[in-house]
Structure formats: C-alpha cells, structure tokens
Protein backbone atom coordinates (compact mmCIF):
# COMPACT_ATOMS: atom_id res chain seq x y z
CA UNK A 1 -10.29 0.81 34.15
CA UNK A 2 -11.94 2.20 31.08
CA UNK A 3 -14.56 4.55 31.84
CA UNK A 4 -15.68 6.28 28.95
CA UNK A 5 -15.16 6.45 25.26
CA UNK A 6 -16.54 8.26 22.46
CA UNK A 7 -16.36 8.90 18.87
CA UNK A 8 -15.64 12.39 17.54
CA UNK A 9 -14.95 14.06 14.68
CA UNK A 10 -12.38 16.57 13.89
CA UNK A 11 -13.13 19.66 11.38
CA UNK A 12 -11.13 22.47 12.17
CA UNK A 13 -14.31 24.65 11.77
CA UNK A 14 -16.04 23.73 14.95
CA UNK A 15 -13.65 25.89 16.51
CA UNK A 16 -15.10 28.90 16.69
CA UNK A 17 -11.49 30.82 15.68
CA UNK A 18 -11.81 29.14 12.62
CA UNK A 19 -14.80 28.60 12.10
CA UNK A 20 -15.59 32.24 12.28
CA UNK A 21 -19.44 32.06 12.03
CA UNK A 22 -19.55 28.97 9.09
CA UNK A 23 -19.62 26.62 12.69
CA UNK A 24 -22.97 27.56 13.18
CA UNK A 25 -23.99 24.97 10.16
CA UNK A 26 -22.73 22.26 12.33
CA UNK A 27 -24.55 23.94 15.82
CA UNK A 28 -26.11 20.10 16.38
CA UNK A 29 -22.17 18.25 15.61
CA UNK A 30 -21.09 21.44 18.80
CA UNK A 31 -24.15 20.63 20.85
CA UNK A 32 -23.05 16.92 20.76
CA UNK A 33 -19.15 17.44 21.25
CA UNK A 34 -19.76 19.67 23.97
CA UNK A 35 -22.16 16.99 25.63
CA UNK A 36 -19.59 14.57 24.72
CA UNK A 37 -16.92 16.55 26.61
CA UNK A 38 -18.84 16.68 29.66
CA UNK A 39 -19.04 13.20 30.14
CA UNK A 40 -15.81 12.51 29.87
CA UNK A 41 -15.14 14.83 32.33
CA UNK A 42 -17.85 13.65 35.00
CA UNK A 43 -15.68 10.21 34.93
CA UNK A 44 -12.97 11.84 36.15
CA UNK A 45 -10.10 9.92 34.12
CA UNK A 46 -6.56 10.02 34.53
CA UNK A 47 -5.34 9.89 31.15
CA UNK A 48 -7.12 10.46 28.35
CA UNK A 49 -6.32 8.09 25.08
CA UNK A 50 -7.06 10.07 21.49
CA UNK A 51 -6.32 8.26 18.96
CA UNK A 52 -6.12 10.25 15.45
CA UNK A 53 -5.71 9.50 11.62
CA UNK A 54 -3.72 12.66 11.74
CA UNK A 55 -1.11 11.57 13.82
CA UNK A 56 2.33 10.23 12.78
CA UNK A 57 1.61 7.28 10.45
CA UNK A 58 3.35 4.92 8.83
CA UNK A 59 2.37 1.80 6.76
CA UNK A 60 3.48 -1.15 8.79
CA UNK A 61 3.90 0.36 12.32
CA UNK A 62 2.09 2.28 15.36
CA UNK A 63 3.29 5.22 16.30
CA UNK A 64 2.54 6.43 20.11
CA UNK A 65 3.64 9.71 21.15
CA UNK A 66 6.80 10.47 23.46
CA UNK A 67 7.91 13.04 25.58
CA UNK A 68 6.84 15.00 28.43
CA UNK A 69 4.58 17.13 26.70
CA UNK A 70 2.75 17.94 23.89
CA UNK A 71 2.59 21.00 22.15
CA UNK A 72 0.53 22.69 19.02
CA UNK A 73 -1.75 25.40 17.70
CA UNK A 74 -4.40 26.02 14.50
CA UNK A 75 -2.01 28.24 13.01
CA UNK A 76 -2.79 26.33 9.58
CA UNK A 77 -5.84 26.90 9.69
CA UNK A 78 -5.24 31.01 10.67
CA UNK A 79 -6.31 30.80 14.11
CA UNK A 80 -2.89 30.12 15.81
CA UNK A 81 -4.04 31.68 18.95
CA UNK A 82 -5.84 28.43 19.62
CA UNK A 83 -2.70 26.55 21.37
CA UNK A 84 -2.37 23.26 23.20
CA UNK A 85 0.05 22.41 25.94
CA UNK A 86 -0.66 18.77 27.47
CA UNK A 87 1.55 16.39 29.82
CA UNK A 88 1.70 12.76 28.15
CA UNK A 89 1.24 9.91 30.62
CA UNK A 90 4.73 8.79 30.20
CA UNK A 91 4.57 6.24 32.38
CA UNK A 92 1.51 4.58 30.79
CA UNK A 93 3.32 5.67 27.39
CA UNK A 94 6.34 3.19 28.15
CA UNK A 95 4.11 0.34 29.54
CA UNK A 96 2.39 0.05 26.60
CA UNK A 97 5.38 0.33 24.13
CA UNK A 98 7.27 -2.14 26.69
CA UNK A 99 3.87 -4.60 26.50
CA UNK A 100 4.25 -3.91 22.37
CA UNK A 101 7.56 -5.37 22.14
CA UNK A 102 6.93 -8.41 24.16
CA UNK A 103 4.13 -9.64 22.18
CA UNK A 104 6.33 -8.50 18.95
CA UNK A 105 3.34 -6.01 17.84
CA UNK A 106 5.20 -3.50 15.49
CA UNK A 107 4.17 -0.18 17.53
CA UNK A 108 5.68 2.02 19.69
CA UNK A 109 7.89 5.50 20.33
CA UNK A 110 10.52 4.26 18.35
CA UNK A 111 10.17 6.02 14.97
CA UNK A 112 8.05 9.35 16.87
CA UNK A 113 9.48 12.48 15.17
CA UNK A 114 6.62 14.69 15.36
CA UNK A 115 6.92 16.52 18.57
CA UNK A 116 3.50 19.09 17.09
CA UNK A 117 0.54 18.14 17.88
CA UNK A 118 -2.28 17.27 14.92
CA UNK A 119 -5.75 18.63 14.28
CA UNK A 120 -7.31 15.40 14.75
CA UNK A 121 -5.90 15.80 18.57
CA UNK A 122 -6.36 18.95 19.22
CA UNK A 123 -9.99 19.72 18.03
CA UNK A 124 -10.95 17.34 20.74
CA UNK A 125 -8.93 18.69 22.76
CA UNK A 126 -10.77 22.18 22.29
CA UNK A 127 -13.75 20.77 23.26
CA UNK A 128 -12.17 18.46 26.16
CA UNK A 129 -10.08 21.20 27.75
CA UNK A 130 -13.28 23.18 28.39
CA UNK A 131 -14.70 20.69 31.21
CA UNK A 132 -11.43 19.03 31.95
CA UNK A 133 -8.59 21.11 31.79
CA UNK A 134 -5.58 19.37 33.42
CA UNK A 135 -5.25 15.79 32.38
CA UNK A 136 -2.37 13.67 30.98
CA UNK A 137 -3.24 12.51 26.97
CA UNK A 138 -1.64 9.56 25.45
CA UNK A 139 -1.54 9.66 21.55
CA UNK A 140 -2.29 6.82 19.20
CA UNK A 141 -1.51 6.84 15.68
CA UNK A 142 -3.18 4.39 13.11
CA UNK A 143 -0.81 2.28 10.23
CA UNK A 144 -1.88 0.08 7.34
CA UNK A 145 -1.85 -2.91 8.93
CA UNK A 146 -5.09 -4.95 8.43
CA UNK A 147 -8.00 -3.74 10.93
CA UNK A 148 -7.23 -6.68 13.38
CA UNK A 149 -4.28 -5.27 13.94
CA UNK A 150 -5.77 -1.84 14.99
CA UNK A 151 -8.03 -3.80 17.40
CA UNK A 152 -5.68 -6.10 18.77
CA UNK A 153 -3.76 -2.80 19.97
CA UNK A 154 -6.66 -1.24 21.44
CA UNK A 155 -7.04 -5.03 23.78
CA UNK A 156 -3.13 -3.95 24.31
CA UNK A 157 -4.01 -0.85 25.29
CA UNK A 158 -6.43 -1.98 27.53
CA UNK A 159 -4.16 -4.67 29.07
CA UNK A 160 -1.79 -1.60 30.09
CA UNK A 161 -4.95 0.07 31.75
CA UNK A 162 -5.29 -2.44 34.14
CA UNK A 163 -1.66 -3.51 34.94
CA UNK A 164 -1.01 0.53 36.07
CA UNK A 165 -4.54 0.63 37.60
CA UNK A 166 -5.27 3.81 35.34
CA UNK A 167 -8.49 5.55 34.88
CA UNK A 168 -8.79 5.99 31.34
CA UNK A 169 -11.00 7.85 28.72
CA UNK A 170 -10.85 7.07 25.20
CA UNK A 171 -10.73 9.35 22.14
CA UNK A 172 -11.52 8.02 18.75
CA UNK A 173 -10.75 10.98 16.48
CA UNK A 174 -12.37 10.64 12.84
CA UNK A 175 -14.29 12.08 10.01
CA UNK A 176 -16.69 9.64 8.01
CA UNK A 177 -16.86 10.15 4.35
CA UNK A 178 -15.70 12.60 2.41
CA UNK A 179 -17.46 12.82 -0.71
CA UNK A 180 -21.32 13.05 0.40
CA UNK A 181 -21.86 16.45 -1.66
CA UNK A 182 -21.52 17.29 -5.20
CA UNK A 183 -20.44 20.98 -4.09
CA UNK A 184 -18.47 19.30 -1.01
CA UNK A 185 -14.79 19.52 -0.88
CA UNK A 186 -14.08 16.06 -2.59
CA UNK A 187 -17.53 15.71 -4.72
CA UNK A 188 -19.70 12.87 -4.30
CA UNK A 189 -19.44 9.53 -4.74
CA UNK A 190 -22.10 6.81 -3.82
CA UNK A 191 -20.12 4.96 -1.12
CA UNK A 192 -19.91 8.10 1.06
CA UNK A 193 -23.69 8.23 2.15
CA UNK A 194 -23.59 4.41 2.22
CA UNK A 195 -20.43 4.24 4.52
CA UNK A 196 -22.04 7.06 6.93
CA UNK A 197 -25.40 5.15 6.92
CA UNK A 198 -23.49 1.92 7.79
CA UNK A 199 -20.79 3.61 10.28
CA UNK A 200 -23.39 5.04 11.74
CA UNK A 201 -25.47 1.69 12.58
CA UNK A 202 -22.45 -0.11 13.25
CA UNK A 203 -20.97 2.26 16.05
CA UNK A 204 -24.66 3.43 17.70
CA UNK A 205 -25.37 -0.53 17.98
CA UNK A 206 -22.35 -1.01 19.65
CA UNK A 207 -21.87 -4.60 17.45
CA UNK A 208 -18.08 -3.71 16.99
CA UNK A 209 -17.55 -7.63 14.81
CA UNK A 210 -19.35 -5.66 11.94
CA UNK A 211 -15.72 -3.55 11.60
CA UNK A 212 -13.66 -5.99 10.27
CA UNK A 213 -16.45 -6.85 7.16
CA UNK A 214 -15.61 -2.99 6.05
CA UNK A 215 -13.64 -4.12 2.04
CA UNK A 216 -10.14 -2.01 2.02
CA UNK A 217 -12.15 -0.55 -1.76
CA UNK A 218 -15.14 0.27 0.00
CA UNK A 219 -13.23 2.39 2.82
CA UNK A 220 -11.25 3.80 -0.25
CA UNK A 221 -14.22 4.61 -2.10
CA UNK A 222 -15.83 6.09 0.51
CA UNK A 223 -12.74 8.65 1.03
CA UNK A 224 -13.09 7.93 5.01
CA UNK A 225 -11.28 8.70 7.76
CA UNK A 226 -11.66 7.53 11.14
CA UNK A 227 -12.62 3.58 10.44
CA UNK A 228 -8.90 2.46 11.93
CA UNK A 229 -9.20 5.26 14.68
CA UNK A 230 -13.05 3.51 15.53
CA UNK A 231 -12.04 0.19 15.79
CA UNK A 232 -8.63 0.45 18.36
CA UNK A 233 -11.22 1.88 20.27
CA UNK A 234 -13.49 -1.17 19.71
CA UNK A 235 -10.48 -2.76 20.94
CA UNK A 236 -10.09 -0.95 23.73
CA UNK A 237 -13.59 -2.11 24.70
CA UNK A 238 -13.20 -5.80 24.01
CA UNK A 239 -15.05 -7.59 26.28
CA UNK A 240 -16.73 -4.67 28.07
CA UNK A 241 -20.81 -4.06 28.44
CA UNK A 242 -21.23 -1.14 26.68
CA UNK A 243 -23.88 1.34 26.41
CA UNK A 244 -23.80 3.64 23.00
CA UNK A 245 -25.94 6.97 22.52
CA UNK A 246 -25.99 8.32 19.57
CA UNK A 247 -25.55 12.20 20.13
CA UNK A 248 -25.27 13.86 16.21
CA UNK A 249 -24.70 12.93 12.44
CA UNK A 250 -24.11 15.63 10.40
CA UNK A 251 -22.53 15.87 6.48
CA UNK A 252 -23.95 20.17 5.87
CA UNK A 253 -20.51 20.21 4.41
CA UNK A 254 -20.11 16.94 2.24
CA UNK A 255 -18.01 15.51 5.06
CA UNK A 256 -19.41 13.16 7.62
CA UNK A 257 -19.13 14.03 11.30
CA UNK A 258 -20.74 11.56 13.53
CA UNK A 259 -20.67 11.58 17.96
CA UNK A 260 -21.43 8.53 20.06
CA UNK A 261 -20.87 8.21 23.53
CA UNK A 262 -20.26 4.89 25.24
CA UNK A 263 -21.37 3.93 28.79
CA UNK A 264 -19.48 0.60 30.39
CA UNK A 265 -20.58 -0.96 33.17
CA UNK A 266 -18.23 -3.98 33.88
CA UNK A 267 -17.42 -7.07 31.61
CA UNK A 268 -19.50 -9.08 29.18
CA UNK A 269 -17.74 -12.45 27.32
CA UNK A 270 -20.28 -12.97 24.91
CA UNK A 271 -18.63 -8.92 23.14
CA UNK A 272 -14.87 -10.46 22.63
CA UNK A 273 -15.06 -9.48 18.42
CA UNK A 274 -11.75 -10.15 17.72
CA UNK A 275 -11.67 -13.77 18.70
CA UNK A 276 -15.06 -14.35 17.48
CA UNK A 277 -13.82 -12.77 14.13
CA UNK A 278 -10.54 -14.98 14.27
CA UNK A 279 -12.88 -18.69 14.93
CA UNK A 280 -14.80 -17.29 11.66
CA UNK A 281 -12.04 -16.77 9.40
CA UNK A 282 -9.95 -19.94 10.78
CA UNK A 283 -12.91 -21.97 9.79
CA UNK A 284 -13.30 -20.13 6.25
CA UNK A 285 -9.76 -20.37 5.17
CA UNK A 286 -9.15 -23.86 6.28
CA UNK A 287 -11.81 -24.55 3.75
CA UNK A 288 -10.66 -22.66 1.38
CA UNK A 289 -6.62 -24.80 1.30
CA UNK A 290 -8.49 -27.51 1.51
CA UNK A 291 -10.30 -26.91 -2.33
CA UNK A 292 -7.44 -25.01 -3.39
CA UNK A 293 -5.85 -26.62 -7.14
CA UNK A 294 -2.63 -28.06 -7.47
CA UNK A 295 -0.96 -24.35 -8.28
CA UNK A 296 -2.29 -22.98 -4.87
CA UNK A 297 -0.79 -25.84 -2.86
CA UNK A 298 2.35 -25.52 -4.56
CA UNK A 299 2.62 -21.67 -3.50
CA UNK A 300 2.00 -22.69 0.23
CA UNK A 301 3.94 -25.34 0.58
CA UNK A 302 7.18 -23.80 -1.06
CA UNK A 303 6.45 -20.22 0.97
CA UNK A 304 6.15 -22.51 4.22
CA UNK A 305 9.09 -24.90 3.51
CA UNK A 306 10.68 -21.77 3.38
CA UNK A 307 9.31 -19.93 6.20
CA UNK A 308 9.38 -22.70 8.85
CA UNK A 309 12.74 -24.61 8.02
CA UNK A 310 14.40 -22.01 5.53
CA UNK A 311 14.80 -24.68 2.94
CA UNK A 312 13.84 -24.11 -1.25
CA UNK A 313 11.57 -26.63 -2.16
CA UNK A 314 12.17 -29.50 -4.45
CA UNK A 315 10.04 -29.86 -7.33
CA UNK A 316 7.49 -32.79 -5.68
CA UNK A 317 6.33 -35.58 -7.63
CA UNK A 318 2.46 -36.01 -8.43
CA UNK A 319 1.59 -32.94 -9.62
CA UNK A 320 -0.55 -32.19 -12.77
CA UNK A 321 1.73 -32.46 -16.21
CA UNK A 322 1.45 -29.28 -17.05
CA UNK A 323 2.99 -28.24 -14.31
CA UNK A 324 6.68 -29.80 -15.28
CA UNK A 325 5.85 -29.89 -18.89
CA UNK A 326 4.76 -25.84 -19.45
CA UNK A 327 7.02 -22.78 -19.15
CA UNK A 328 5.04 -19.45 -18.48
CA UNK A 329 5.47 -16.46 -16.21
CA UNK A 330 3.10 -16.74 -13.03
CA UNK A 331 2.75 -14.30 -10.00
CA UNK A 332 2.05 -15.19 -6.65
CA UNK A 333 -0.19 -12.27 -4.37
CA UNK A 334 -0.75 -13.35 -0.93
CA UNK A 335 -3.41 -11.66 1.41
CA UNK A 336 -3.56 -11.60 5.03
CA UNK A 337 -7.16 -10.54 6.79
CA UNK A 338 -8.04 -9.39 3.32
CA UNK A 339 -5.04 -7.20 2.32
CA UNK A 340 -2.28 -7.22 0.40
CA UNK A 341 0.87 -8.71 2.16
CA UNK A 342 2.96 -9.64 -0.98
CA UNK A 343 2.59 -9.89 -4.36
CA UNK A 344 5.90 -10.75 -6.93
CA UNK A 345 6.05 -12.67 -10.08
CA UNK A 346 7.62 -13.04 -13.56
CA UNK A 347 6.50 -11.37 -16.75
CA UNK A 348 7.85 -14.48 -19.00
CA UNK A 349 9.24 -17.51 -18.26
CA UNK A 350 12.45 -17.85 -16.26
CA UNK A 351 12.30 -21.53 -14.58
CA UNK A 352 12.50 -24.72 -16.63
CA UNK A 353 9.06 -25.85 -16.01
CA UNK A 354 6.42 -23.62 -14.06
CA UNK A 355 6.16 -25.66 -11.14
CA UNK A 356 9.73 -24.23 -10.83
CA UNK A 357 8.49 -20.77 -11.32
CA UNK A 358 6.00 -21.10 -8.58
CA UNK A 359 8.19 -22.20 -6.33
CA UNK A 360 9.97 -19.44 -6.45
CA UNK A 361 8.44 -16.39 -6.74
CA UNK A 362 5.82 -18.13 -3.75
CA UNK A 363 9.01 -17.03 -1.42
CA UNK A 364 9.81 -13.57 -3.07
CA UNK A 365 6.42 -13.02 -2.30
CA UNK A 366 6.35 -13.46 1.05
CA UNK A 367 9.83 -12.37 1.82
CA UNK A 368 11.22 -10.37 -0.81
CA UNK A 369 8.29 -7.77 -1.99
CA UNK A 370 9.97 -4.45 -0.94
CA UNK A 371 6.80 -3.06 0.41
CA UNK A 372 6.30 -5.39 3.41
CA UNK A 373 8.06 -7.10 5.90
CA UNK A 374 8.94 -10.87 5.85
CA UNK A 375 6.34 -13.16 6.60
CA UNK A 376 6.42 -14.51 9.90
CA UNK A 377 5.90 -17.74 11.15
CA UNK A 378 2.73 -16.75 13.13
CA UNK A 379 1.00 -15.35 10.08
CA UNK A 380 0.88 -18.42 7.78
CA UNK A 381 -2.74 -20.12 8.84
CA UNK A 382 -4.17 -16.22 7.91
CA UNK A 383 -2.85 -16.32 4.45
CA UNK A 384 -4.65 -16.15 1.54
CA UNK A 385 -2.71 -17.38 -1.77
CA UNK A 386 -3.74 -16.77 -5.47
CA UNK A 387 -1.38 -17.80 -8.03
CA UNK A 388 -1.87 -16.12 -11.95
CA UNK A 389 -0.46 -17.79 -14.75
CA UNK A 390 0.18 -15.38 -17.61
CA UNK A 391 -0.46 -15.59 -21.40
CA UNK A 392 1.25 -14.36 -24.29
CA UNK A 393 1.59 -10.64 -24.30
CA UNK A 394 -0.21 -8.89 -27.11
CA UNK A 395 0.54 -5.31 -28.45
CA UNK A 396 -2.04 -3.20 -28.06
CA UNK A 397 -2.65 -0.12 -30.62
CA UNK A 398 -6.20 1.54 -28.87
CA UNK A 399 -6.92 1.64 -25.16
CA UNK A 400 -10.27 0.10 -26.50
CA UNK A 401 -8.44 -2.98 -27.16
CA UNK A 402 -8.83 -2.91 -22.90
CA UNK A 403 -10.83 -4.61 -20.14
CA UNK A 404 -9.71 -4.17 -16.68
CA UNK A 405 -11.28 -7.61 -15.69
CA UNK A 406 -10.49 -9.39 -19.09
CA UNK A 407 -6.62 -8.36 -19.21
CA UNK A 408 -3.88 -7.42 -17.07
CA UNK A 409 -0.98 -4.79 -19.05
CA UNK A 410 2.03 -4.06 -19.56
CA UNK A 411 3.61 -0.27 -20.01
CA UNK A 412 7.12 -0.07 -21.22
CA UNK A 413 9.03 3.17 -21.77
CA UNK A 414 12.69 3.81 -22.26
CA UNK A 415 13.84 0.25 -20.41
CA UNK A 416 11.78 0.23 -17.80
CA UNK A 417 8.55 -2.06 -17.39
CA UNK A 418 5.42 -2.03 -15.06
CA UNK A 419 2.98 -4.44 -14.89
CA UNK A 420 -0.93 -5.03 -13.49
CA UNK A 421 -2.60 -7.62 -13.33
CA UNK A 422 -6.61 -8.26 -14.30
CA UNK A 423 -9.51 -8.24 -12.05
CA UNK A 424 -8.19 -6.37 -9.32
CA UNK A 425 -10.47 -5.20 -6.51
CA UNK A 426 -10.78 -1.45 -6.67
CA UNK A 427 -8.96 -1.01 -10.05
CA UNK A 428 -11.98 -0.32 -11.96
CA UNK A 429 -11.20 1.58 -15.31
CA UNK A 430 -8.61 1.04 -17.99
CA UNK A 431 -7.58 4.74 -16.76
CA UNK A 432 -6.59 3.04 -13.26
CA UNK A 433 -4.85 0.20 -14.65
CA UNK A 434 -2.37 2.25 -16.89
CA UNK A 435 -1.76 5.11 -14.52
CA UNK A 436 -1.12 2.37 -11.72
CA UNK A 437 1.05 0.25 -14.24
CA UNK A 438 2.96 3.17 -15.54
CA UNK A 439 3.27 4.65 -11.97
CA UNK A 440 5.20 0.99 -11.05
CA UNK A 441 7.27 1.19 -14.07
CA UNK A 442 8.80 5.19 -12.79
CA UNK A 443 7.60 6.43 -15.36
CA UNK A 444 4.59 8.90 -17.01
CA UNK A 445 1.51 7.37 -18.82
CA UNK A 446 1.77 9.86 -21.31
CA UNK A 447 5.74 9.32 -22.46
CA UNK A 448 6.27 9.74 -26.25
CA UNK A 449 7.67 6.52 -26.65
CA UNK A 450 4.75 4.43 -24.17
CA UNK A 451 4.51 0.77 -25.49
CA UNK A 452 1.41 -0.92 -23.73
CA UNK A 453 0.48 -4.77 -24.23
CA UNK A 454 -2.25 -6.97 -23.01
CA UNK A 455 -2.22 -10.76 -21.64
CA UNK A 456 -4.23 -12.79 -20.36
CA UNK A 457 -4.25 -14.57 -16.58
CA UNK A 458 -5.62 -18.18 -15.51
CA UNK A 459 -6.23 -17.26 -11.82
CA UNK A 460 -6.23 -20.30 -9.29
CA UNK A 461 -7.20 -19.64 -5.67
C-alpha cells in the first residue's frame, strides 16, 4: 500500500513569496521538488504521510496530528498569503494511535496541542498542492527516542497502511547540515560536508541499515535536521524493493538540501534493517555482559532484581574485596541503542561499602533519573551499563588545571552542586564541561562565588 516516498527538504525560500528572487540560487533543489511532486501525484495516493522535525516534539513521545483539518500560513517568514488548508485522514490517524497503544509504543494524539501547521509541512505542501491538490495528510512528528524507535514507527505506520487498505505517499521532511559555509547561517564545521556526503550515499543507495551507525555527537556536530524524519520513512519501507533516484544536492546557502525519490515494486526479505540491526547488536552486547568486571555485573543484576521482581538486592557473596572493604561515590549511566537512558550517582560516599553504593544508585538510574521514564522490562537485553568510581575531589585554582578526558568536575555556588563526569562523548572542551556542569547545578558559570574541583573516575564497562 505504499506507493511512493521521497526525501525533501524544507527552506522557506523555495517558495517563491519568500524567496523573492534569492530561490533562484537553489533553481536545481525547485527543479527536483517539483519533479518530486509530480510523482507523487502520478501514484495517485490517498493520504499523504509528511513527517517533519518541525512538528510538535517532545523527548520521549510521538506526536501525530489530530483533528479534521489542518491549517497554517508563511506569515513568519512575511509571506502569509501562502496558506494551507488540508483534511487529516482521521480515520487512518486513530488506527495508527489505536495500533500505538497496543504494542505500548509511546506515540500518539494524546499530548497534540498545535492545531498550526509547521514549515517543514507546509513547504512540501507548496510544492505537493501544485500537482495534487485535494488529498488527506497525516502528520508525523519525530522525539528523542533512539533511531530504532523512529523506524520501528514507520513499520507501524506501515502495518496501519495495509490493515485500512490505504494508498499512501510518504513525506520525509528535512534539511541536512547546517554548518557547510563559513558565511552560512550557522558557520562551518567539518561534520556538515561529511554528514551531507554520507546522507547523501546512504539515502541514494537505498541501504537504509547504514541509519542506525549515525553517533548521537556526529548528528549533533553536524547541526542536522531531517536524520529521524529519513529513517521513519526507512521504516515505512521495511521490507519493500525499492528503487532510489537521486534528483538534487544542493548547500549554495551553507544548509544542505538533498531530493530522492523512491520507486517500490512489491516486497523484498533480504531489506528488513531493523531486525537485521537488532541480530547485530543482540550478538554484540551479549558479548559485551559476558567480559563485563565484577562492578558492571553488580549494576545489572541489582537494576534487574529490581526491574523484574521489584526486590533491592542483597549484597552477594564472592565479589572482589574491594568491593565490601572500600567506600567511594560511584555513578551508574546506562545506554540503550547508544543513548543515554539514565545516568545517577553519588558525589562521596553514602553506603557502607561500595558494593552497597552500586546497588543502589544501579536502580535510581534506571528508575529514578527525572529525565526518562522507568525502565521497562522489555528494554533490559538492549542496555548498556558503565559504572564510574570516583576519586578524591581536588580544588582547582586555573581552568588549566583541566582535561575533559582526564577529569570529571565539580561547580559549586551558593549550596547548590553540579557535576560531569570525564570522557564524555561530545563534551569536548573544558568550556563544555563547566557550562554543562554549572548549567546542572541552576546556576551561572561565571557566579562570584564559583568553587570548581576536579576528580578522577575508574570507568568499568
């Protein structure tokens, strides 16, 4: 039931209201999107998927649009005469958020409180509206949720497809990189030419796996926008022979805008990513629990004691002496498909032996940390578990007395405390580390009174 797709960017320039002239620069990113449009339109869909960065967002959750209709104009960007008034599929809308709770996937139209439409809808739209004018839209927002999230809901969304029998097209609204130019909006950084060169090969081959291998700091670095929006849509084609043409890739303006078009014609089982992806990383973090120390395998087993039979786990015999002889703060960060999914710990000692301590702040890590959700049940074989025993705190008098991968800090000021650890993938200056430290503690790096120590970490994984 999916019979076209296609990746598109979304600068308000290329419309020509707002562009006023400059969208000439782009003239082979309009040739494309208008090519683009066109072939959506010769498949005659029913509903038409776009799924945009721009849309409601939130961290753990996907948002799909609800209503009747959608509304919304350019008026930001001074051309509010350009206006958009679209039915939703409603009825696909609450199959898929009905299919969503089922499986207990956090998305749906519960938390939708953005009735307006957003630019990275309505751009394509623009173009779209030209060749197909009346058609129902369905609106997909991303979260941060790891990426095999995003394409697990685009196989959900495809599920829904074929259970109403609907004729879909599929949107997936995103910029590349932001920061390709040194006179470009956001300057230039290395990673934004590299992450357009790779994007680019990744989505014209059609090899959709290579998403998920995209580090969280490299997507950061390369100030992108569409990766989540590209791969529900790789989702969307799991298992699905696909054809890609690569139409346009343009930066003029130091911000990547790339347009593929995908053909499908029928299924193919050797292009399920997801499950390939899954066998891989089974296979690589069953090795890693298996070398994991003695600290590790304390961490798991007290966060699973926990999480499978809600019990506190007693302090097991035949574990190394230091263990129930030494008293030391420790933090626990767990990672799920490579990001963060809890991280909590003590600054100093509060346990009588640090076994004790690692019991313990393993479960406010995975249940407690204020920034996610509870670990689930069906999420322990995908964690990853590092446990960081700290050293003595040292005062520090010079911000040369620093190294981000040496020493983790501490920033005190007026009561309050935050703390960072060492080594920590895209914290890369001593800048970072005492804005982020100081920004944990609620408070400014550059208070009068700012007290900042250094300590040392023995990592285990």
């Amino acid at each position: 039931m999916i019979v076209k797709a296609v990746m598109v960017p979304h600068p308000p320039l290329a419309v020509s209201e707002v562009g006023r002239g400059d969208e000439k620069k782009i003239q082979k990113t309009l040739d494309a999107y208008h090519q683009a449009a066109r072939e959506i339109a010769e498949t005659k869909p029913e509903t038409v998927i776009i799924i945009s960065p721009h849309a409601l967002m939130y961290r753990d959750y996907f948002n799909i649009s609800r209503g009747k209709e959608a509304y919304g104009d350019l008026g930001r960007f001074r051309a509010g005469m350009v206006a958009f008034e679209k039915e939703y599929d409603e009825e696909f809308t609450h199959a898929l958020t009905e299919l969503l709770y089922a499986e207990g996937f956090p998305g749906g139209t519960e938390y939708d409180n953005d009735p307006q439409l957003d630019h990275g809808t309505m751009v394509p739209l623009y173009f779209l509206s030209q060749y197909l004018p009346e058609v129902r839209i369905v609106r997909i927002g991303l979260s941060g949720l790891p990426l095999a999230m995003h394409y697990r809901l685009g196989m959900y969304i495809a599920e829904t497809a074929e259970k109403l029998n609907r004729r879909i097209a599929v949107i997936g609204s995103g910029d590349l990189a932001h920061c390709q130019k040194e006179d470009g909006p956001y300057g230039y950084k290395p990673e934004g030419p590299e992450y357009d060169e790779k994007i680019m090969k990744t989505m014209g081959s059609g090899d959709f796996g290579e998403l998920f291998a995209y580090p969280e700091s490299f997507l950061n670095a390369a100030m992108e926008c569409g990766h989540r929006a590209f791969v529900i849509m790789a989702g969307i084609l799991d298992g699905l022979s696909v054809t890609p043409h690569v139409l346009s890739h343009e930066a003029t303006f130091g911000v990547g805008y790339g347009i593929i078009t995908y053909d499908i014609s029928g299924s193919d089982n050797n292009r399920h990513f997801l499950a390939s992806y899954s066998n891989k990383e089974k296979n690589r973090l069953q090795d890693k629990m298996q070398s994991s120390d003695a600290w590790v395998r304390l961490a798991r087993a007290s966060l699973e004691s926990y999480i499978l039979h809600g019990r506190v786990l007693k302090v097991p015999d035949g574990l190394p002496e230091e263990l129930y002889k030494e008293k030391a703060g420790c933090f626990v960060s767990i990672h799920e498909h490579g990001e963060l999914r809890g991280c909590i710990g003590t600054i100093a000692a509060t346990k009588p032996s640090l076994a004790k301590e690692i019991i313990d702040n393993a479960i406010s890590a995975a249940c407690r940390d204020p920034r996610f959700s509870p670990i689930g049940e069906d999420e322990l074989e995908w964690l990853e578990i590092n446990v960081d025993v700290l050293g003595k705190p040292q005062p520090v008098t010079d911000i040369s007395e620093l190294d981000v991968k040496k020493y983790g800090v501490i920033c005190s000021s007026r009561g309050r405390r935050g703390l960072l650890l060492p080594d920590l993938e895209g914290v890369d200056t001593v800048e970072q580390q005492l804005d982020i430290a100081c920004s944990k503690g609620g408070f400014d790096r550059y208070a009068d009174d700012l007290e900042i120590e250094r300590f040392e970490v023995i990592r285990h994984v």
